[in-house]
ModelCIF file with pLDDT and N, C-alpha, C, O atoms, coordinates in Angstrom:
data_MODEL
#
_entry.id   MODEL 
#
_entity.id                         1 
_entity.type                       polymer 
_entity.pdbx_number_of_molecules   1 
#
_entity_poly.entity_id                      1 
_entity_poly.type                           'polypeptide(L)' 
_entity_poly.nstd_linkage                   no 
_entity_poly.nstd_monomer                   no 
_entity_poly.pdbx_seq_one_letter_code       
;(UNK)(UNK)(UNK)(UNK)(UNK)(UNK)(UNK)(UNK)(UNK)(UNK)(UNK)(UNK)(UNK)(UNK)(UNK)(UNK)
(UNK)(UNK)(UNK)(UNK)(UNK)(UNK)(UNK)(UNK)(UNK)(UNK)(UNK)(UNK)(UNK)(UNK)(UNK)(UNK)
(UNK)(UNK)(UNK)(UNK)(UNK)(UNK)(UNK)(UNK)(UNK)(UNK)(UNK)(UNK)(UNK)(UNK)(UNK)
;
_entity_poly.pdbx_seq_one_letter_code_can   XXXXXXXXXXXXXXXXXXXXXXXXXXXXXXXXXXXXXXXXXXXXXXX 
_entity_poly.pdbx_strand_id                 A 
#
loop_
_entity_poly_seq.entity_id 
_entity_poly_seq.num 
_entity_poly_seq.mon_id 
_entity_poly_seq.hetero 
1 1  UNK n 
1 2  UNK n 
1 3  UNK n 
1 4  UNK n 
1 5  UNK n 
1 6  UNK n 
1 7  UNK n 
1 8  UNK n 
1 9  UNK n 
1 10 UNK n 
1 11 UNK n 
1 12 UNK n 
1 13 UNK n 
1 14 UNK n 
1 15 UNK n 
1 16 UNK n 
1 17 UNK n 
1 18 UNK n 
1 19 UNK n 
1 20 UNK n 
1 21 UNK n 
1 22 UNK n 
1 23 UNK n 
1 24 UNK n 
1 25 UNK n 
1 26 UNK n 
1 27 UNK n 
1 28 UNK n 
1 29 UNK n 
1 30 UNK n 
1 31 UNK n 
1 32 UNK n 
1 33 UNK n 
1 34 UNK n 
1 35 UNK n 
1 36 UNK n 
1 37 UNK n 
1 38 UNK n 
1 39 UNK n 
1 40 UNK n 
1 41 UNK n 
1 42 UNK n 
1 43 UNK n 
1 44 UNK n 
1 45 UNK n 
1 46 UNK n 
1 47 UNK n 
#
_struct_asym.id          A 
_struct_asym.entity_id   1 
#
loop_
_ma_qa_metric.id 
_ma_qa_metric.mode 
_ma_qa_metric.name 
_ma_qa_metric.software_group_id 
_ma_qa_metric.type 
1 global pLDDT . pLDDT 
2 local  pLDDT . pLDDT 
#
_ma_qa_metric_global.metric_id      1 
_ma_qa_metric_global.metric_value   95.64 
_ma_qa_metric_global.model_id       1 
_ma_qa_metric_global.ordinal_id     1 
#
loop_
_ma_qa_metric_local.label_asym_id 
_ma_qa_metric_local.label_comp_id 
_ma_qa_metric_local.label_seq_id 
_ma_qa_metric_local.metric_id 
_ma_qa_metric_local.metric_value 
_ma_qa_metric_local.model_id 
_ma_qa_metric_local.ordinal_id 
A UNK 1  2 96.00 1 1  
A UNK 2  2 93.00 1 2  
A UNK 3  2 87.00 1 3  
A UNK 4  2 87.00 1 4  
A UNK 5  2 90.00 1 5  
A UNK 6  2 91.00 1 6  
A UNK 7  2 94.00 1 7  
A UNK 8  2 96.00 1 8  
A UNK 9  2 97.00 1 9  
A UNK 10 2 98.00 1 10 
A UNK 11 2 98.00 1 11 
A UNK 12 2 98.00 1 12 
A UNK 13 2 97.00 1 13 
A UNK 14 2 98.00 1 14 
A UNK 15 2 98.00 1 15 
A UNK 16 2 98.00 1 16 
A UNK 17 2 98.00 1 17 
A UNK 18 2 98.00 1 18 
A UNK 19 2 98.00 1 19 
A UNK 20 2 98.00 1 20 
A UNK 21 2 97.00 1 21 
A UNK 22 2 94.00 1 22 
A UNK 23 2 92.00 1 23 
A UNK 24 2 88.00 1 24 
A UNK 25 2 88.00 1 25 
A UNK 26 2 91.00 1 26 
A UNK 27 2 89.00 1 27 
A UNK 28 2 94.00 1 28 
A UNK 29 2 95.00 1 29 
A UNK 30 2 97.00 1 30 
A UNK 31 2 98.00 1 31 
A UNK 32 2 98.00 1 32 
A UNK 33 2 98.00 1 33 
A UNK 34 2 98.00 1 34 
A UNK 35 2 98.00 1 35 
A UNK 36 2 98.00 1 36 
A UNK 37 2 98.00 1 37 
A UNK 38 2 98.00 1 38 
A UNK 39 2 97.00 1 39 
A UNK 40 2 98.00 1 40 
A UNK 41 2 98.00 1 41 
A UNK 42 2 98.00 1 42 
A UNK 43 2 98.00 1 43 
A UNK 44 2 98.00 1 44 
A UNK 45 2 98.00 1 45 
A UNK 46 2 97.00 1 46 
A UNK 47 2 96.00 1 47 
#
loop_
_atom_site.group_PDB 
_atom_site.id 
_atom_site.type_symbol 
_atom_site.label_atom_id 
_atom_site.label_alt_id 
_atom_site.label_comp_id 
_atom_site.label_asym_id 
_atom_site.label_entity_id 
_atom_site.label_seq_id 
_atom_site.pdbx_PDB_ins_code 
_atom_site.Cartn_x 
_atom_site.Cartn_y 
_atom_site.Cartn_z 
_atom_site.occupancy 
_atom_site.B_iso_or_equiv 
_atom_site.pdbx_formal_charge 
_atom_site.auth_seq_id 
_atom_site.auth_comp_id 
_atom_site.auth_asym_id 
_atom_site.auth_atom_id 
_atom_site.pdbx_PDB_model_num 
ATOM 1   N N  . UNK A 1 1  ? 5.608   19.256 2.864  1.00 96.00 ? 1  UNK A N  1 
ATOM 2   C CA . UNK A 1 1  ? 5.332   20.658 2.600  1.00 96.00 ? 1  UNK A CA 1 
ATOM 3   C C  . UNK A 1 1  ? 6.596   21.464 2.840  1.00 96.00 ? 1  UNK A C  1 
ATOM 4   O O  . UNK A 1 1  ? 7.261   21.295 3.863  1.00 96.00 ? 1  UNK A O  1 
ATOM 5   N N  . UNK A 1 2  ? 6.998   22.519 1.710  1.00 93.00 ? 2  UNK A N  1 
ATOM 6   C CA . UNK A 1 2  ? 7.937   23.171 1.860  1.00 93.00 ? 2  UNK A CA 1 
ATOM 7   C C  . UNK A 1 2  ? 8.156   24.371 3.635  1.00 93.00 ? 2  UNK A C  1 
ATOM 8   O O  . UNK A 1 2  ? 7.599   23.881 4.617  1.00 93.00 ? 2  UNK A O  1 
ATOM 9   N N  . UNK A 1 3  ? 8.591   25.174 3.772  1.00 87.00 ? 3  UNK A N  1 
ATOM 10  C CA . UNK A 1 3  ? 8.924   25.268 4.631  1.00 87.00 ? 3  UNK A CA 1 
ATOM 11  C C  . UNK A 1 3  ? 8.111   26.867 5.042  1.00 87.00 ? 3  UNK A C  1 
ATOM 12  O O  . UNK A 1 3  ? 7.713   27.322 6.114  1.00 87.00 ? 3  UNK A O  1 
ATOM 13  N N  . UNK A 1 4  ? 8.104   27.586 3.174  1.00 87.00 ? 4  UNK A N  1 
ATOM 14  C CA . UNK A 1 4  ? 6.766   28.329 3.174  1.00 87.00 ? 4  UNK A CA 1 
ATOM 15  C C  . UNK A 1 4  ? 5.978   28.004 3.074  1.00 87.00 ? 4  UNK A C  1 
ATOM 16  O O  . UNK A 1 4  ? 5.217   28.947 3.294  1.00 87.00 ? 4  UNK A O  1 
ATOM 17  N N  . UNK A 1 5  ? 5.304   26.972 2.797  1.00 90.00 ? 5  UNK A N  1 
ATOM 18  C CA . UNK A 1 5  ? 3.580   26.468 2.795  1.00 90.00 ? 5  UNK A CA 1 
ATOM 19  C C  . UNK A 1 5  ? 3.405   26.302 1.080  1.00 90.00 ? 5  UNK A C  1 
ATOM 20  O O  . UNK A 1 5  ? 2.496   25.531 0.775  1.00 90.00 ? 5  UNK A O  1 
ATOM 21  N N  . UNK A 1 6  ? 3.995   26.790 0.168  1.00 91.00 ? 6  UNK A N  1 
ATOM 22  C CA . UNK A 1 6  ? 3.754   26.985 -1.066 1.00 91.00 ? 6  UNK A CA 1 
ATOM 23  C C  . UNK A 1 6  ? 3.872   25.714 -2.016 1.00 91.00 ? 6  UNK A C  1 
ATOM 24  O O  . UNK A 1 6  ? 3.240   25.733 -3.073 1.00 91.00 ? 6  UNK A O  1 
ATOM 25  N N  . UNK A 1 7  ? 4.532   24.779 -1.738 1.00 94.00 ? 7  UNK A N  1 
ATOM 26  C CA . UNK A 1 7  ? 5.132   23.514 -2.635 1.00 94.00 ? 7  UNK A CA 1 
ATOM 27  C C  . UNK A 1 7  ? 4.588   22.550 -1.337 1.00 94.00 ? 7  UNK A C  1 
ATOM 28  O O  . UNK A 1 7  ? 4.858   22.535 -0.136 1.00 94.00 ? 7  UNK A O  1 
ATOM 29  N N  . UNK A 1 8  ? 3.591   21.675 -2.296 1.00 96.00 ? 8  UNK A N  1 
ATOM 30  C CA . UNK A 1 8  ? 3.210   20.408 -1.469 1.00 96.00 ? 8  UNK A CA 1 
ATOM 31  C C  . UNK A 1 8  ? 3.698   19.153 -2.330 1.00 96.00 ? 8  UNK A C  1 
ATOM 32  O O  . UNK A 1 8  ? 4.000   19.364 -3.505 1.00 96.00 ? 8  UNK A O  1 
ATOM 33  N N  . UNK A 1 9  ? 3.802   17.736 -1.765 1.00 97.00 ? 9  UNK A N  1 
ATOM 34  C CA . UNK A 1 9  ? 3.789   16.511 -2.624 1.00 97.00 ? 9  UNK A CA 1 
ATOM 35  C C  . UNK A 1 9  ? 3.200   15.547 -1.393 1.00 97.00 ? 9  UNK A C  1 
ATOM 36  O O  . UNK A 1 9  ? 3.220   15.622 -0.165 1.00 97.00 ? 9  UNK A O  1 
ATOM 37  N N  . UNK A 1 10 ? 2.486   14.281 -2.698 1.00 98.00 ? 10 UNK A N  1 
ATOM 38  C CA . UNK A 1 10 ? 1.691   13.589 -2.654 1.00 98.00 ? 10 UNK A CA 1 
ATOM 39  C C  . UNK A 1 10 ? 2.047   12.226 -2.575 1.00 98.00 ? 10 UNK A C  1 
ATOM 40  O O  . UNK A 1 10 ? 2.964   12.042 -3.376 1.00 98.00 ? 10 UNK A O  1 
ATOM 41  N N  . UNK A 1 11 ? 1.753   11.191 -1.990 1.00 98.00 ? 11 UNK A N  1 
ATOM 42  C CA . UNK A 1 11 ? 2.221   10.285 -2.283 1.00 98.00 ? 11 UNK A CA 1 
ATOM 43  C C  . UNK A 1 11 ? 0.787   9.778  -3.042 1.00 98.00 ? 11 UNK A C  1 
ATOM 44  O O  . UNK A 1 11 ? -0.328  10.034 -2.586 1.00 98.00 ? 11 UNK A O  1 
ATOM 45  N N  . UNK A 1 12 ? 1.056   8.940  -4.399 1.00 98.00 ? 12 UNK A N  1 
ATOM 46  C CA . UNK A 1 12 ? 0.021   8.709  -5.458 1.00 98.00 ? 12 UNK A CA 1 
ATOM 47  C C  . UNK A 1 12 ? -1.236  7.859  -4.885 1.00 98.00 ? 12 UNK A C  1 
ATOM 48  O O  . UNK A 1 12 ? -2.145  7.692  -5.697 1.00 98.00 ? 12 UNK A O  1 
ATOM 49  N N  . UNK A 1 13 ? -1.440  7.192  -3.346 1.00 97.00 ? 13 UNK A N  1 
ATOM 50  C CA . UNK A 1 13 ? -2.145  6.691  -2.580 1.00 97.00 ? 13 UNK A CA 1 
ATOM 51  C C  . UNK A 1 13 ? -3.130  7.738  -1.865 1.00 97.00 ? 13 UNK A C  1 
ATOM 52  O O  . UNK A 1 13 ? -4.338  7.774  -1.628 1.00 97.00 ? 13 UNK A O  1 
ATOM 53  N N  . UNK A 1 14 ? -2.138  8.487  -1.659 1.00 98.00 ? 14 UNK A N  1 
ATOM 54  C CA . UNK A 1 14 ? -3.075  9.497  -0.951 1.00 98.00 ? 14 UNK A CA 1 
ATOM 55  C C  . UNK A 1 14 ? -3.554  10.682 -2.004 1.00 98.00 ? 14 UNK A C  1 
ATOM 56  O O  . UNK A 1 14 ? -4.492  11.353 -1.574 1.00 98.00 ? 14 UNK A O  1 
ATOM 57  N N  . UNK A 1 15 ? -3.208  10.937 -2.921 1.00 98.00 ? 15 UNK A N  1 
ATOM 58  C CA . UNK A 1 15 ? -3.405  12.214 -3.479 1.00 98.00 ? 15 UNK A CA 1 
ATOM 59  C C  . UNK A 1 15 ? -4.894  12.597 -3.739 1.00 98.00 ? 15 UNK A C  1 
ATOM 60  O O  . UNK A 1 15 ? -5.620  11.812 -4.350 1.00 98.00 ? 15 UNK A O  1 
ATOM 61  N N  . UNK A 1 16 ? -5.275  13.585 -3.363 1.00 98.00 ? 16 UNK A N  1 
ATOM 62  C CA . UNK A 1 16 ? -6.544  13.548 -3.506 1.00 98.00 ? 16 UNK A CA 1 
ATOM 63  C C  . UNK A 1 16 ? -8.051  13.514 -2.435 1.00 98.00 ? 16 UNK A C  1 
ATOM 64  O O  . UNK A 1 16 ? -9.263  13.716 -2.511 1.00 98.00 ? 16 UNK A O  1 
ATOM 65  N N  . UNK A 1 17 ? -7.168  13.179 -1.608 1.00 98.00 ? 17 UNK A N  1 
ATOM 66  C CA . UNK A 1 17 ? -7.992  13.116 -0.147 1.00 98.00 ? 17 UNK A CA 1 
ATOM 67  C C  . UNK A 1 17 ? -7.284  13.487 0.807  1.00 98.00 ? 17 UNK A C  1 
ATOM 68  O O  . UNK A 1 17 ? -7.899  13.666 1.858  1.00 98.00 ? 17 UNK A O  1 
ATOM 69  N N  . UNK A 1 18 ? -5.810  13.734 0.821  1.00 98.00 ? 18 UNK A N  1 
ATOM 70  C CA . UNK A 1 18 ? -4.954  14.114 1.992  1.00 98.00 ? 18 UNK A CA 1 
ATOM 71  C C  . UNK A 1 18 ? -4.476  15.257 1.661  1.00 98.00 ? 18 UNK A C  1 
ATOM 72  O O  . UNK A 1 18 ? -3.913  15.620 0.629  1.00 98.00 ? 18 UNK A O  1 
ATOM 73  N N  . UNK A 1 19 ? -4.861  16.051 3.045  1.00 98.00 ? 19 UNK A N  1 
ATOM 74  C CA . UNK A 1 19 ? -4.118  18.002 2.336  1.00 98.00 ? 19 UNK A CA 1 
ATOM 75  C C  . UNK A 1 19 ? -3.692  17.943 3.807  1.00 98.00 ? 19 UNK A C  1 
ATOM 76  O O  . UNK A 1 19 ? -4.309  17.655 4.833  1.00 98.00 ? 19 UNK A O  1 
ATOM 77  N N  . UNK A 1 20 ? -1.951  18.455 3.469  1.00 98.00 ? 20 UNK A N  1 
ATOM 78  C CA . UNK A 1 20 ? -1.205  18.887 4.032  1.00 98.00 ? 20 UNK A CA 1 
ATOM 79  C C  . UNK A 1 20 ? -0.884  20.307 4.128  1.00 98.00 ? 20 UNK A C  1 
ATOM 80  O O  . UNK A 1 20 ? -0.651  20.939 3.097  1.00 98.00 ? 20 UNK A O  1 
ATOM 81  N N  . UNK A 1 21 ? -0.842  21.024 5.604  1.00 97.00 ? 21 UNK A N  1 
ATOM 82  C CA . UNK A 1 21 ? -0.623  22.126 5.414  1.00 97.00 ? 21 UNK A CA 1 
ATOM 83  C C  . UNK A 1 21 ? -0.203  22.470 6.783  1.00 97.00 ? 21 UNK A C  1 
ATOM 84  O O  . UNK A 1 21 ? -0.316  21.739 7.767  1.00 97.00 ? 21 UNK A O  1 
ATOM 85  N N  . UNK A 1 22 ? 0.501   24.158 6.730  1.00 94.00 ? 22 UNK A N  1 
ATOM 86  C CA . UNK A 1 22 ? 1.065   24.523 7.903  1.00 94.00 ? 22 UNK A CA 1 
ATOM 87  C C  . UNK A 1 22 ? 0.815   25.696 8.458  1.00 94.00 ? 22 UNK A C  1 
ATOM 88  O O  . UNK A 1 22 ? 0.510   26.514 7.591  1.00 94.00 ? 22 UNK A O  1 
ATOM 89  N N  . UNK A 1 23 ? 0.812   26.215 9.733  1.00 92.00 ? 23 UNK A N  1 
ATOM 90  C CA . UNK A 1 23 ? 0.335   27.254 10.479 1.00 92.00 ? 23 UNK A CA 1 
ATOM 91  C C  . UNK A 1 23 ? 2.221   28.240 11.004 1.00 92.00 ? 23 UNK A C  1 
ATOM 92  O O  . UNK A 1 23 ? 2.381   28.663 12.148 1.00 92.00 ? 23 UNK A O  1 
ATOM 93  N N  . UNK A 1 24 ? 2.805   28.317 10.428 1.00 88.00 ? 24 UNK A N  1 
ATOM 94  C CA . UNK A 1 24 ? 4.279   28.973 10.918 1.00 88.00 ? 24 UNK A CA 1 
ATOM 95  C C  . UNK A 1 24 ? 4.043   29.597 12.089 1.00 88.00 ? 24 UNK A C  1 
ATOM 96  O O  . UNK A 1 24 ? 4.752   29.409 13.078 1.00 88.00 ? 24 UNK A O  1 
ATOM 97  N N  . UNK A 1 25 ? 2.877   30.508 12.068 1.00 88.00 ? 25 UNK A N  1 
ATOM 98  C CA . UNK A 1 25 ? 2.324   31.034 13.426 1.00 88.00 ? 25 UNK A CA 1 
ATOM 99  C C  . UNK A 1 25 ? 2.335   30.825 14.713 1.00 88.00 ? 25 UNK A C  1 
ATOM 100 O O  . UNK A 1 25 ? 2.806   31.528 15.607 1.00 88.00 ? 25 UNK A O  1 
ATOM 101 N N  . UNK A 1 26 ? 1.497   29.275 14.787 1.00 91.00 ? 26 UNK A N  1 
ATOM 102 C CA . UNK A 1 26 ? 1.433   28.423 15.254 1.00 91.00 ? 26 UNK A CA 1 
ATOM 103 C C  . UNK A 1 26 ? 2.264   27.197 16.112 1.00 91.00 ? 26 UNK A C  1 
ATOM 104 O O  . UNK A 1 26 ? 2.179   26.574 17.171 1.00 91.00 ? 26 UNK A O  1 
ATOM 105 N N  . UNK A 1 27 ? 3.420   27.334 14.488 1.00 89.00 ? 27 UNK A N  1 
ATOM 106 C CA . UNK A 1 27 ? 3.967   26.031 14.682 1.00 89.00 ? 27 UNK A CA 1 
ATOM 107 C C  . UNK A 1 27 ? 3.488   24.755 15.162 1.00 89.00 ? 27 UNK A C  1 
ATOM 108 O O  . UNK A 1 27 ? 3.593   24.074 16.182 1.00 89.00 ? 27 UNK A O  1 
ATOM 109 N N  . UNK A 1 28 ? 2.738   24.674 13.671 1.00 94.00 ? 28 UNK A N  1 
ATOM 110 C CA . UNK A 1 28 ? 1.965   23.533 13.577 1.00 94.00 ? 28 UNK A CA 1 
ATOM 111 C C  . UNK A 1 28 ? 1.497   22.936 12.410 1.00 94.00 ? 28 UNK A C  1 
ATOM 112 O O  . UNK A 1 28 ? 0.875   23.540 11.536 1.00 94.00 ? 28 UNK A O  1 
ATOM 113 N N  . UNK A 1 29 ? 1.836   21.567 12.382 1.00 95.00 ? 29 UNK A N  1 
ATOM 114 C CA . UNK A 1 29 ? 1.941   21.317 10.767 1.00 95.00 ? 29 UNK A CA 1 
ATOM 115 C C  . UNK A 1 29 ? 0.221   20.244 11.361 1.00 95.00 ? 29 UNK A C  1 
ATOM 116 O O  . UNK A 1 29 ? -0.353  19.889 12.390 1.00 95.00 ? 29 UNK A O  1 
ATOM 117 N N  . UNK A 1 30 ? 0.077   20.145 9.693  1.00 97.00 ? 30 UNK A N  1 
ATOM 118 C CA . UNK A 1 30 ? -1.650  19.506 9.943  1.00 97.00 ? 30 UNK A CA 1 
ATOM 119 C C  . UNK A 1 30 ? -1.516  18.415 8.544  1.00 97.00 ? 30 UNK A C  1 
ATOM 120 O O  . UNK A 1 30 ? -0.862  18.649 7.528  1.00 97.00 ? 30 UNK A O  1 
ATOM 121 N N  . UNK A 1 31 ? -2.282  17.261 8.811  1.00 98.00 ? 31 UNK A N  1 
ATOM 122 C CA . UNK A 1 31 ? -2.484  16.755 7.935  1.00 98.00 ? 31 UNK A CA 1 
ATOM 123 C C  . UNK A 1 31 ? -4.224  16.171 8.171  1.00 98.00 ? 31 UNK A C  1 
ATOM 124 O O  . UNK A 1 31 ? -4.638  15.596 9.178  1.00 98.00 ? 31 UNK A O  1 
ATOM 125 N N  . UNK A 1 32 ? -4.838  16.437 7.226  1.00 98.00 ? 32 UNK A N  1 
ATOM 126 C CA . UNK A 1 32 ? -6.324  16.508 6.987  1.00 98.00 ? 32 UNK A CA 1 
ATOM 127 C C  . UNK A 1 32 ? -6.917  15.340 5.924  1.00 98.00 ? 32 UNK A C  1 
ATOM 128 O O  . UNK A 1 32 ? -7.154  15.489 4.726  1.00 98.00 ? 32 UNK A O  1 
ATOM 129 N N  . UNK A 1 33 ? -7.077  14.149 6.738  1.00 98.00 ? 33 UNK A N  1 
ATOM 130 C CA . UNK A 1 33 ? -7.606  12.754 5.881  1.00 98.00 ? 33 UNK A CA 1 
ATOM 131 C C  . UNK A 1 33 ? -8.721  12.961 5.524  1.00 98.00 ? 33 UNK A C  1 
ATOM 132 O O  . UNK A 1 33 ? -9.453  13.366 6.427  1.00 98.00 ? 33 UNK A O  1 
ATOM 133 N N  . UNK A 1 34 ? -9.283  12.824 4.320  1.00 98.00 ? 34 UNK A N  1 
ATOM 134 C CA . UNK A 1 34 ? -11.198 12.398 3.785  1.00 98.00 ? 34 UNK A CA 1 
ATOM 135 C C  . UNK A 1 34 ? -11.127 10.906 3.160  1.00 98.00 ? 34 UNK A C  1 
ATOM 136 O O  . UNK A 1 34 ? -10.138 10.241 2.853  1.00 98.00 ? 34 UNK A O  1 
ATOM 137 N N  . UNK A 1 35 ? -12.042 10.704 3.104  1.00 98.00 ? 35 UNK A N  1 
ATOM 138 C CA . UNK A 1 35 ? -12.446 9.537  2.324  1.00 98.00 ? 35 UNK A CA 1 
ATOM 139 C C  . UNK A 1 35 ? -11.490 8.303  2.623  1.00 98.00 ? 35 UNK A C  1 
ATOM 140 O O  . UNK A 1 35 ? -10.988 7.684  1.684  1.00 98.00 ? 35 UNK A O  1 
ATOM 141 N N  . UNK A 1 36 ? -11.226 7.928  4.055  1.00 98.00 ? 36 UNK A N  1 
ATOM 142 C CA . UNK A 1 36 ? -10.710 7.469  4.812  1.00 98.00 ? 36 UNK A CA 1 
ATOM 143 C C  . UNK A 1 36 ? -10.934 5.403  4.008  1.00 98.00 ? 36 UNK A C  1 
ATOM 144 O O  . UNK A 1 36 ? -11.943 4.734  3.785  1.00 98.00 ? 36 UNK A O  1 
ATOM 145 N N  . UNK A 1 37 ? -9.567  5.133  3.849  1.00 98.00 ? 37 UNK A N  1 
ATOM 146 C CA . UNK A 1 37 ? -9.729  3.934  3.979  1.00 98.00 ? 37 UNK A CA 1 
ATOM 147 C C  . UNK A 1 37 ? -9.114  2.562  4.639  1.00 98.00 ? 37 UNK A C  1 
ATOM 148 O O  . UNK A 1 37 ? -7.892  2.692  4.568  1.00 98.00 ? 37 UNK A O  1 
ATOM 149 N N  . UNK A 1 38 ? -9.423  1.343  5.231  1.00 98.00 ? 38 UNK A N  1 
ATOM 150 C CA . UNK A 1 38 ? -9.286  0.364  5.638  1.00 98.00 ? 38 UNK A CA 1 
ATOM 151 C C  . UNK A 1 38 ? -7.212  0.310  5.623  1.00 98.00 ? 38 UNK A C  1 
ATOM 152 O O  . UNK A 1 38 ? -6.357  0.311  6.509  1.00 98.00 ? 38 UNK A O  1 
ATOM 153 N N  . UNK A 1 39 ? -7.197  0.284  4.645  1.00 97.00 ? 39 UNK A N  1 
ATOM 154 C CA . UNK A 1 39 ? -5.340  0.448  4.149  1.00 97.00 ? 39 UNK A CA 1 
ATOM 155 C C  . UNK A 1 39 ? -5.202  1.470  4.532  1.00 97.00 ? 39 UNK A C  1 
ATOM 156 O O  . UNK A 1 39 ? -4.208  1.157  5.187  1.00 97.00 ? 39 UNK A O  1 
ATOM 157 N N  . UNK A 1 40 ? -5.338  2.789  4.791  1.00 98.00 ? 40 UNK A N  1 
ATOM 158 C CA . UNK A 1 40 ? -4.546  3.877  5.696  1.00 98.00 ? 40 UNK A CA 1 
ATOM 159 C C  . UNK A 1 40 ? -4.327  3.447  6.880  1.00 98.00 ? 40 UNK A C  1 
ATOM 160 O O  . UNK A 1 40 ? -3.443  4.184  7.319  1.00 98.00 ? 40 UNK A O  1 
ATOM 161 N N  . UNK A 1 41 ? -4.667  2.521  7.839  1.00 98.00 ? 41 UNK A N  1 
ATOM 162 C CA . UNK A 1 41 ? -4.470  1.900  8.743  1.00 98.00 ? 41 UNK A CA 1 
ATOM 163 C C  . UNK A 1 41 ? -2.878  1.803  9.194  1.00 98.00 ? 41 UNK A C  1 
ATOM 164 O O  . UNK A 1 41 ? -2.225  0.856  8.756  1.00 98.00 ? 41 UNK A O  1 
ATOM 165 N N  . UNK A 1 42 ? -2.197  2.851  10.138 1.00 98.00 ? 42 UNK A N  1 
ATOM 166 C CA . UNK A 1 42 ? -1.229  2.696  10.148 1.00 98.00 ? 42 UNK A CA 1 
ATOM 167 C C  . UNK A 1 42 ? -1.056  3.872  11.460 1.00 98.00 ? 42 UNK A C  1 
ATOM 168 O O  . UNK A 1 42 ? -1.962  4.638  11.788 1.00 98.00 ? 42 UNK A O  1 
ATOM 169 N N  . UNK A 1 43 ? 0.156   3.827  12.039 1.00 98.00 ? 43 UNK A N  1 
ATOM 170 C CA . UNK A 1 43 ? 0.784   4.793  12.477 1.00 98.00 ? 43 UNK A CA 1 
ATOM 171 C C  . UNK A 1 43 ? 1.497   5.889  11.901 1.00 98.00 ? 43 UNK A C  1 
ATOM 172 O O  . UNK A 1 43 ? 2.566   5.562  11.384 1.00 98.00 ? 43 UNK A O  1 
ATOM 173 N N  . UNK A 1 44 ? 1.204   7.077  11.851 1.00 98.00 ? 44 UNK A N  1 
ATOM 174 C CA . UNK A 1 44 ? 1.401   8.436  11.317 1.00 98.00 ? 44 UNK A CA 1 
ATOM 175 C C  . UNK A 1 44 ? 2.577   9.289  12.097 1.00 98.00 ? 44 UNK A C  1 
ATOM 176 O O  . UNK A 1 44 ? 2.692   9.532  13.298 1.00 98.00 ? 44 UNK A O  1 
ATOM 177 N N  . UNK A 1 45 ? 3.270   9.594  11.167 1.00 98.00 ? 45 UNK A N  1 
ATOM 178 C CA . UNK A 1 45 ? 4.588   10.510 12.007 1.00 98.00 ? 45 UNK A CA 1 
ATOM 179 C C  . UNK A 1 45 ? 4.618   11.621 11.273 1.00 98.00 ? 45 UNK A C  1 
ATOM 180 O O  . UNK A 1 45 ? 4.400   11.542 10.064 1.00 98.00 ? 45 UNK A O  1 
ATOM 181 N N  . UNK A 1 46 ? 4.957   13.133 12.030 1.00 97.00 ? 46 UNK A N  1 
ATOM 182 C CA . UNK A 1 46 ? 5.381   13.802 11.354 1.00 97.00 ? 46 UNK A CA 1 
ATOM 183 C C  . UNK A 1 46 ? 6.681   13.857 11.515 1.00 97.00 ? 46 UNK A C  1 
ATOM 184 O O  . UNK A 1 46 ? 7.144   13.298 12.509 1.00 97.00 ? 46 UNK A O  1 
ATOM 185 N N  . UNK A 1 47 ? 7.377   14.387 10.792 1.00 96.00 ? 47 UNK A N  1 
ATOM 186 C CA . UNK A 1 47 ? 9.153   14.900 10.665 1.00 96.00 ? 47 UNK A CA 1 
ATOM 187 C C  . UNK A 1 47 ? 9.372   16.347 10.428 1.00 96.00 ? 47 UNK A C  1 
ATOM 188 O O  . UNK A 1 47 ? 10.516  16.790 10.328 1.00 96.00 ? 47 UNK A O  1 
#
């Protein structure tokens, strides 16, 4: 996610069930899984 919140990208695995988004406010970035599967199985980092 860009740095205003406005421009997102997808990786073609996730697209569609994963929404990325950010709170500047906050300072706090979020990532929001649905339709959760077996292969997402992994350790998650943000950068």
């Amino acid at each position: 996610i860009s740095w205003s919140g406005d421009i997102t990208y997808y990786a073609d695995s996730v697209k569609g069930r994963f929404t990325i988004s950010r709170d500047n406010a906050k300072n706090t970035v979020y990532l929001r899984m649905n339709s959760l599967k077996p292969e997402d199985t992994a350790v998650y980092y943000c950068a």
